[in-house]
C-alpha atoms as a PDB file:
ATOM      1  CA  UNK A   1      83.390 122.245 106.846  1.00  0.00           C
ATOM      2  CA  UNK A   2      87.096 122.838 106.096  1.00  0.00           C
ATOM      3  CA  UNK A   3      88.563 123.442 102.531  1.00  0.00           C
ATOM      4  CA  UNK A   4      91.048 120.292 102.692  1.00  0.00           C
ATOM      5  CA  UNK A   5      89.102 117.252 100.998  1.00  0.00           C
ATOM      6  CA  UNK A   6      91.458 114.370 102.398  1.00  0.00           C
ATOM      7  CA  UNK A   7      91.936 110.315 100.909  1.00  0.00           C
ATOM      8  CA  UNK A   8      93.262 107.813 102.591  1.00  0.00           C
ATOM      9  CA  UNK A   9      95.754 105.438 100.340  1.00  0.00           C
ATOM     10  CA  UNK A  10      98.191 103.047 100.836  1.00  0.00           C
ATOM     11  CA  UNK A  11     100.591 100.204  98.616  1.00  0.00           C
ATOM     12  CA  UNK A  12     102.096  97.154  99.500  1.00  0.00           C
ATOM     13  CA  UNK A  13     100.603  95.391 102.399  1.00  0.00           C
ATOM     14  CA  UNK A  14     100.349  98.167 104.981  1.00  0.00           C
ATOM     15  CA  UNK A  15     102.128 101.730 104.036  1.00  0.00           C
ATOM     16  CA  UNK A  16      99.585 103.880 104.501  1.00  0.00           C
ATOM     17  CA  UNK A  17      99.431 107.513 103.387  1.00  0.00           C
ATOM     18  CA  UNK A  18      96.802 110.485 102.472  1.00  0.00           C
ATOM     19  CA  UNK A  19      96.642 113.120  99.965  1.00  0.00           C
ATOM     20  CA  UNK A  20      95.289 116.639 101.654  1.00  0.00           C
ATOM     21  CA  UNK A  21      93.830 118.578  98.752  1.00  0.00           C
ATOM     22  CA  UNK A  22      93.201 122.206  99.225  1.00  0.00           C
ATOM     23  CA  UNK A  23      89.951 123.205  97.535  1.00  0.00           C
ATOM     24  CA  UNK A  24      90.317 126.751  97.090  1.00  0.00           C
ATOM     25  CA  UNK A  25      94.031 126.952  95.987  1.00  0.00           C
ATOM     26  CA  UNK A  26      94.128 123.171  93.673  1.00  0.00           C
ATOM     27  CA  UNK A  27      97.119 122.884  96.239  1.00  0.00           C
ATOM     28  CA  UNK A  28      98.085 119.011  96.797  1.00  0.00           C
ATOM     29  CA  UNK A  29     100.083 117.534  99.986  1.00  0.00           C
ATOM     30  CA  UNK A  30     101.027 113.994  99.603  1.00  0.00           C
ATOM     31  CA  UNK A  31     101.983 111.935 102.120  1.00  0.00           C
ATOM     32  CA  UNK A  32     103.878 108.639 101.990  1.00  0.00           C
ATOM     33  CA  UNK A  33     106.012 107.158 104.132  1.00  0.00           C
ATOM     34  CA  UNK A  34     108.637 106.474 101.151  1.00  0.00           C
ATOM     35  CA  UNK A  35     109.492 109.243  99.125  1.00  0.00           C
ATOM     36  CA  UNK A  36     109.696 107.384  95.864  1.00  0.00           C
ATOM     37  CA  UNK A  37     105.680 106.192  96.448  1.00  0.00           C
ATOM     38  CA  UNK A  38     105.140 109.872  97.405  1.00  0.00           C
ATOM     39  CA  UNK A  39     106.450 111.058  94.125  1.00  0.00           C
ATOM     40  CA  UNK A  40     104.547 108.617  91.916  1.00  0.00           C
ATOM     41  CA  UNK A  41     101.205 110.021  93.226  1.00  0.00           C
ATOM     42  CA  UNK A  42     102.464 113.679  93.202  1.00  0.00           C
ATOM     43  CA  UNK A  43     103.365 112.904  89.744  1.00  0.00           C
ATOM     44  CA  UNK A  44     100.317 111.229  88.397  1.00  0.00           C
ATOM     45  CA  UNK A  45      98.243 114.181  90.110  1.00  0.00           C
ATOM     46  CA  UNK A  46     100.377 117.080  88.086  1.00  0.00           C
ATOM     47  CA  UNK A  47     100.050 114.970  84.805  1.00  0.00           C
ATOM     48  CA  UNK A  48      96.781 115.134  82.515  1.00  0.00           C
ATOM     49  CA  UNK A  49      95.171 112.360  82.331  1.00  0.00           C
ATOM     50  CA  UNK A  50      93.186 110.914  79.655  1.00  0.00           C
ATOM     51  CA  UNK A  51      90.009 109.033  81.071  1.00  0.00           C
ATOM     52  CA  UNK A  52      87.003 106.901  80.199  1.00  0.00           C
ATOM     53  CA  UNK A  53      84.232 109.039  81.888  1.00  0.00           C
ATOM     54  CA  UNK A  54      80.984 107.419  82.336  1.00  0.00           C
ATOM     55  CA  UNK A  55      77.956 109.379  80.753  1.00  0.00           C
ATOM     56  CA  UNK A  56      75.231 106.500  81.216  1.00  0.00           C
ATOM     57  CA  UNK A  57      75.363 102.995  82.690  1.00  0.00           C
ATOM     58  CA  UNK A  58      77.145 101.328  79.620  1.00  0.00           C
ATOM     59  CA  UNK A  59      78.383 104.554  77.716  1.00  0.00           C
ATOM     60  CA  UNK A  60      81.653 106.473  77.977  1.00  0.00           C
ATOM     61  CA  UNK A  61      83.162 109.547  76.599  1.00  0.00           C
ATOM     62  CA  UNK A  62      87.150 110.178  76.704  1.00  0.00           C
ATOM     63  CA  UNK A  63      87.934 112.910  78.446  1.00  0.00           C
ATOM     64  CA  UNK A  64      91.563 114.572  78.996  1.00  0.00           C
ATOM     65  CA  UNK A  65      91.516 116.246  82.817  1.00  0.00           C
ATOM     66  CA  UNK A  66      94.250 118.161  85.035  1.00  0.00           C
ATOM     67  CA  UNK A  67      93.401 116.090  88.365  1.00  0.00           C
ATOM     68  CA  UNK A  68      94.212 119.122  90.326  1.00  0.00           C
ATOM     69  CA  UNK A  69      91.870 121.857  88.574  1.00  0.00           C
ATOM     70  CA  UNK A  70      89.141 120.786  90.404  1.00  0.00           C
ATOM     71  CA  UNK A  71      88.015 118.614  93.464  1.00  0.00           C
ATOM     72  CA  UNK A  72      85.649 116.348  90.613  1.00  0.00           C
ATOM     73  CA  UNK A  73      88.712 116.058  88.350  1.00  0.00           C
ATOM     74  CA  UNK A  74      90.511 114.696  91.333  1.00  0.00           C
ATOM     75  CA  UNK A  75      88.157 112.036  92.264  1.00  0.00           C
ATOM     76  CA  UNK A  76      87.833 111.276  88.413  1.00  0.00           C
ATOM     77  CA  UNK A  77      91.810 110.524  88.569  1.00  0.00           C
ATOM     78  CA  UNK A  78      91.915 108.593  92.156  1.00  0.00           C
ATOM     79  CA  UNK A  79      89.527 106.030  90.517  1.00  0.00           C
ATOM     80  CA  UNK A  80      92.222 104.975  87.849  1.00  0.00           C
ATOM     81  CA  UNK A  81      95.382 105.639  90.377  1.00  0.00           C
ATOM     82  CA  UNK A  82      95.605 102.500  91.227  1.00  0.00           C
ATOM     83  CA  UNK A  83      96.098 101.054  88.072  1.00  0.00           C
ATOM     84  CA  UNK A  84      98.409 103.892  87.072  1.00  0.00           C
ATOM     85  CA  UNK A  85     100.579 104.112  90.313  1.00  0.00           C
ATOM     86  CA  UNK A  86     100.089 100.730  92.102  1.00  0.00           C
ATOM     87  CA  UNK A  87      98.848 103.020  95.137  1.00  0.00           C
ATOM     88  CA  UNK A  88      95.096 102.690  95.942  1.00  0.00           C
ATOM     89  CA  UNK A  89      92.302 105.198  97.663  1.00  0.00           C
ATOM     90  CA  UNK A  90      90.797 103.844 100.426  1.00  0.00           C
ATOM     91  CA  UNK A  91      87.601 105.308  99.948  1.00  0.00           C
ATOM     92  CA  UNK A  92      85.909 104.025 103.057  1.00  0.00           C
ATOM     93  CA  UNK A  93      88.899 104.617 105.053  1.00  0.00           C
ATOM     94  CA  UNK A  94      89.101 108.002 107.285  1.00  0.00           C
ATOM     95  CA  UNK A  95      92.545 109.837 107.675  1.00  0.00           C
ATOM     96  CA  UNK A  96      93.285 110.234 111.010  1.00  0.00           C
ATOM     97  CA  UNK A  97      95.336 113.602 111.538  1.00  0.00           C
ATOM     98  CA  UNK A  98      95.785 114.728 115.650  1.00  0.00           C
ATOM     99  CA  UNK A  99      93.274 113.069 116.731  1.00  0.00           C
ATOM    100  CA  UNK A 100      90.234 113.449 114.744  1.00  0.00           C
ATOM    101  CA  UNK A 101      88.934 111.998 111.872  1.00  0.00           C
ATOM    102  CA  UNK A 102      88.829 113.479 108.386  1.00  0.00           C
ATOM    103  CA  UNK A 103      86.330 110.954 105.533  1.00  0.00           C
ATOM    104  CA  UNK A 104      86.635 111.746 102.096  1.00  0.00           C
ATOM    105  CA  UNK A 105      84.302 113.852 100.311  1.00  0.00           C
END
């Protein structure tokens, strides 16, 4: 088990990235291949975010989070990134770093 909690995302057709989230220190790493993309996400991650969060199967309470404070807040604000950023998680996609495979939590 390793502290980093890694997700794979991408924009446009096929500039793919990750974001490497340290759990212990709330430390992000995000990595794009163009730095304006890059500093979108890092931006959207370091801003709080107000969010619909679902508290039954049709009910929803508005919450304000800091994405980085914890590893749920985090997954809370990479389900609306896409809509905020234009990049998108691939959730079922692994990140690939030297060699071996790293799936999101």
């Amino acid at each position: 088990m390793t502290n980093v909690a890694y997700y794979a995302i991408h924009y446009g057709v096929d500039e793919k990235g990750y974001i490497a989230y340290n759990k212990e220190t709330h430390d992000v790493e995000v990595v794009l291949p163009d730095e304006t993309w890059q500093q979108k996400v890092w931006s959207y991650l370091h801003t709080e975010q107000e969010i619909e969060k679902a508290t039954g199967i049709d009910t929803y309470d508005t919450v304000r989070i800091a994405p980085l404070e914890s590893l749920e807040n985090l997954k809370l604000a990479l389900t609306l990134m896409w809509g905020r950023t234009d990049v998108q998680v691939d959730w079922s996609r692994p990140v690939e770093l030297d060699g071996q495979l790293m799936f999101p939590e």
